[in-house]
Protein backbone atom coordinates (compact mmCIF):
# COMPACT_ATOMS: atom_id res chain seq x y z
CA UNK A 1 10.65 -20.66 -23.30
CA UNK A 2 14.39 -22.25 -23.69
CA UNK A 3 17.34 -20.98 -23.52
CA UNK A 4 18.13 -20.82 -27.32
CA UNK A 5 14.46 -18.63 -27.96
CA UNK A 6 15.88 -16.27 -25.25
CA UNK A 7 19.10 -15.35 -27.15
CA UNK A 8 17.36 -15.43 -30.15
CA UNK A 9 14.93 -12.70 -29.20
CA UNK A 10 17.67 -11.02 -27.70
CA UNK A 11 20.24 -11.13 -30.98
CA UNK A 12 16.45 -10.04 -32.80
CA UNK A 13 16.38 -7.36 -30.52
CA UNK A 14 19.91 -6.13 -30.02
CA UNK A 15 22.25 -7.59 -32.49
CA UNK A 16 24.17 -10.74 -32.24
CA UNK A 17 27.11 -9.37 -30.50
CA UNK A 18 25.85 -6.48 -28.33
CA UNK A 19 23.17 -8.99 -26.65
CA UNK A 20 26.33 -10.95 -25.47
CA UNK A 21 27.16 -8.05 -23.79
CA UNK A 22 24.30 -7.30 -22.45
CA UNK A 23 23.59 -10.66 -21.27
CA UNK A 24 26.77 -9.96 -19.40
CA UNK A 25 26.77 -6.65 -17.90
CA UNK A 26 23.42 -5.97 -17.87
CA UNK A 27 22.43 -6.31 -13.89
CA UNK A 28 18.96 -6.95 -13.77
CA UNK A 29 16.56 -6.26 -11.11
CA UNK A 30 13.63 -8.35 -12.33
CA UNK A 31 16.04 -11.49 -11.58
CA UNK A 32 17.48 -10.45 -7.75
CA UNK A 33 20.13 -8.47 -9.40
CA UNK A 34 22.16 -10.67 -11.66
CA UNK A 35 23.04 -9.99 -15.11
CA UNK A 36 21.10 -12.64 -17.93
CA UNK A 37 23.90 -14.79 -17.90
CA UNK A 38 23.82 -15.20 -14.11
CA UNK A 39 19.82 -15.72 -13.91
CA UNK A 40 20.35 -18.20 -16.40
CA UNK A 41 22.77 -20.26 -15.00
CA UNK A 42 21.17 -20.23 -11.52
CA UNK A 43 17.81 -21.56 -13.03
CA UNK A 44 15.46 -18.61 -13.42
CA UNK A 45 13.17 -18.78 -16.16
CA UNK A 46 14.47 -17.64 -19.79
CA UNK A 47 11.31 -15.65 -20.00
CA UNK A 48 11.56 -13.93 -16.67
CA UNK A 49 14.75 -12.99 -17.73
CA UNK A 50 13.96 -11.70 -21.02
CA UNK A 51 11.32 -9.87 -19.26
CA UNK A 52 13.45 -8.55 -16.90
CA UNK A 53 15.71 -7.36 -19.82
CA UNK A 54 12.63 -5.61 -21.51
CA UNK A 55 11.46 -3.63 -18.33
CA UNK A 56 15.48 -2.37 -18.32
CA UNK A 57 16.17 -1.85 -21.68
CA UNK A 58 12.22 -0.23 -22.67
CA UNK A 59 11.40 -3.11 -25.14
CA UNK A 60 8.18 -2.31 -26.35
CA UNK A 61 5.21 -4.69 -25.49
CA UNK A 62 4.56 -5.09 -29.45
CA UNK A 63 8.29 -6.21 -29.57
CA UNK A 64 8.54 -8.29 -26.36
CA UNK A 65 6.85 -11.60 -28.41
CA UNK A 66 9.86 -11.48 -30.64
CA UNK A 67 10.05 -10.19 -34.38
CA UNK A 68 7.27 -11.94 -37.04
CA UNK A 69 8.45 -13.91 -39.58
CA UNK A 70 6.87 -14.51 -42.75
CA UNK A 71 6.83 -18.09 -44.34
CA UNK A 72 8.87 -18.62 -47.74
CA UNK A 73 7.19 -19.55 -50.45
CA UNK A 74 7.77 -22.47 -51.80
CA UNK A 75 8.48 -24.46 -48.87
CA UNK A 76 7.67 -27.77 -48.45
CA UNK A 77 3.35 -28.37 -47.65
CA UNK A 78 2.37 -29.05 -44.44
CA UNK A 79 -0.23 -31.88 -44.60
């Protein structure tokens, strides 16, 4: 996982501005007790943090994979 799919699934998850916050604030456990932004910048994983933010937060497992997206129609084919 990068860095951008992590703050995507969190802004999916918690809104755009409030997962700024609680990429922030939130201290995490799951990551030797540094908030998201911390973890990040000292080189843990994106997804151990986003897991780490799940297990805090009670992100469901069906939810933890990120949001599904259905295709447009009309898009260009895929050949």
């Amino acid at each position: 996982m990068r860095i951008s799919d992590f703050w995507r699934l969190m802004d999916d998850e918690f809104g755009a501005g409030y997962s700024r916050v609680l990429g922030g604030s939130l201290v995490l456990a799951g990551v030797g007790g540094r908030t998201a932004n911390q973890a990040l910048a000292a080189g843990v994983s994106p997804r151990d943090v986003w897991l780490a933010v799940c297990d805090v937060q009670d992100v469901p497992e069906e939810r933890r994979l990120g949001r599904d997206i259905t295709p447009r129609q009309g898009g260009p084919d895929l050949i």
